[in-house]
C-alpha atoms as a PDB file:
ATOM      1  CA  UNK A   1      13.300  -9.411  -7.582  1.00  0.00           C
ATOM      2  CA  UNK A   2       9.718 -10.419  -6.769  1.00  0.00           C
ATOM      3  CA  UNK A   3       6.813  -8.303  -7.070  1.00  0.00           C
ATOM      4  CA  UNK A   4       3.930  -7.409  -4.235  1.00  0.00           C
ATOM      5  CA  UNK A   5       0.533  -6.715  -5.394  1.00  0.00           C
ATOM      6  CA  UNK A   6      -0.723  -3.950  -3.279  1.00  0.00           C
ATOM      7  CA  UNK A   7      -5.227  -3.329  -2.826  1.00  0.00           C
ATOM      8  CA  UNK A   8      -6.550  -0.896  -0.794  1.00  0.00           C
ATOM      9  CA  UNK A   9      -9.285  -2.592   1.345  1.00  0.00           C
ATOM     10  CA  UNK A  10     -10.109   0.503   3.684  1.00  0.00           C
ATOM     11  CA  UNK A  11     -10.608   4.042   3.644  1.00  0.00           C
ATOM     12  CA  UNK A  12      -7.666   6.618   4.602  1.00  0.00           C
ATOM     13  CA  UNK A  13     -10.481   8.961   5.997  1.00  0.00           C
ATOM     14  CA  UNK A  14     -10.013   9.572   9.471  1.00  0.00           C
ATOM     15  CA  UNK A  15      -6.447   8.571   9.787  1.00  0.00           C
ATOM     16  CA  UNK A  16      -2.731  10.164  10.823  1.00  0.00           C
ATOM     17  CA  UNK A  17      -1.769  12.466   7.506  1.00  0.00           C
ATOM     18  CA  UNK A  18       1.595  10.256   7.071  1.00  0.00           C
ATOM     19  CA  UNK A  19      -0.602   7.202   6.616  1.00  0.00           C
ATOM     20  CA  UNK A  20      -2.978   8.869   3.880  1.00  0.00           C
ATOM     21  CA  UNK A  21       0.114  10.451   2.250  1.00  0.00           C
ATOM     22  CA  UNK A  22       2.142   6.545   2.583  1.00  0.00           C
ATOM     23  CA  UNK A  23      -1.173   5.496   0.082  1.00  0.00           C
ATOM     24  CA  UNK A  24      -0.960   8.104  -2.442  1.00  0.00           C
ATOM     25  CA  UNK A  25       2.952   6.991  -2.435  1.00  0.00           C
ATOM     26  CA  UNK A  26       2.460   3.759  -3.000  1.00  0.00           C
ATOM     27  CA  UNK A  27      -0.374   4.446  -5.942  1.00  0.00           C
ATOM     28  CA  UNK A  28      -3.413   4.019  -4.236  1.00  0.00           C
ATOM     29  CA  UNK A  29      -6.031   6.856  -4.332  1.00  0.00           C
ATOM     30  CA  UNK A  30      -9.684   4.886  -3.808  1.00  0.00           C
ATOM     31  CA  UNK A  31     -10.695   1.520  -2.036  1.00  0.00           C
ATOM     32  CA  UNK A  32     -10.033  -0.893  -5.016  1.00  0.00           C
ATOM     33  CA  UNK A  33      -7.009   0.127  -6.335  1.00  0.00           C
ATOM     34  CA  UNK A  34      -4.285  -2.257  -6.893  1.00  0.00           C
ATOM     35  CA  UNK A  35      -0.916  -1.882  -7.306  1.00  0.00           C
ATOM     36  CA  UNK A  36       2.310  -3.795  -8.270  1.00  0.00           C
ATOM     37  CA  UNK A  37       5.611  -2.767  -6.796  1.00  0.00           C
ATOM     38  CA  UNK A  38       8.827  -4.277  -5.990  1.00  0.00           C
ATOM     39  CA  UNK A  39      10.238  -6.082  -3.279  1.00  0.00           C
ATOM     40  CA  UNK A  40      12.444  -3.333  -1.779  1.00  0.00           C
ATOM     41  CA  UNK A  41      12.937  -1.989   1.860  1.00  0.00           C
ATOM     42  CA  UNK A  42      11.741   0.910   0.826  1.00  0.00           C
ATOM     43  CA  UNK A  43       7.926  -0.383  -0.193  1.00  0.00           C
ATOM     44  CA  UNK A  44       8.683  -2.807   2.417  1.00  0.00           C
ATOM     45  CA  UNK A  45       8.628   0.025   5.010  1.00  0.00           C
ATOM     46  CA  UNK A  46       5.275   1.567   3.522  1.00  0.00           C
ATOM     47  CA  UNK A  47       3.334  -1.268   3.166  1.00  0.00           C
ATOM     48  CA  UNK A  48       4.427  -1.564   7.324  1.00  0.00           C
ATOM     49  CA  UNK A  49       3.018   1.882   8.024  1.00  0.00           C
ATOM     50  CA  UNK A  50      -0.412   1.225   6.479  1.00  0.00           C
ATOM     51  CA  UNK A  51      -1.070  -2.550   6.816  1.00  0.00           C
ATOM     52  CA  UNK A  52      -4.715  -2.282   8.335  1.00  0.00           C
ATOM     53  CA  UNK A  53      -5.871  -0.114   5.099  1.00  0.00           C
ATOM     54  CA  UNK A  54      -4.427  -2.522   2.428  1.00  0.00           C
ATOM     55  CA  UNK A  55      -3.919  -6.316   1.484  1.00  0.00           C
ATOM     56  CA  UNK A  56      -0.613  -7.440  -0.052  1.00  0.00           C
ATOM     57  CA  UNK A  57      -0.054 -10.948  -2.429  1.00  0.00           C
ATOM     58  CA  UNK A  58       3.260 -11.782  -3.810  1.00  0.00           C
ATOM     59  CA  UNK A  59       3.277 -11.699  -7.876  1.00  0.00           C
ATOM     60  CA  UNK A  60       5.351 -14.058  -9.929  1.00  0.00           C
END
């Protein structure tokens, strides 16, 4: 299955609670964290709910 690297680019301050607690799901707790998960709905549906806070690059 293919991996996604996940970095947070933005801030989760002033945003809906399920979008703050979607980053500390995925592994992200500060602006510069990166994170490799796997290509599964799952992820697939997180990365959805928070892609203005985070950039995503697909990992050999």
């Amino acid at each position: 299955m293919a991996q996604l690297q996940i970095r947070q680019t933005k801030s989760p301050i002033g945003r809906k609670a399920n979008q703050r607690e979607t980053l500390r799901t995925l592994g992200l707790k500060r602006i510069g964290d990166t994170v490799v998960r796997e290509d599964r709905p799952e992820v697939l549906g997180m990365i959805h709910t928070v892609t203005h806070l985070i950039d995503v690059t697909e990992v050999d």
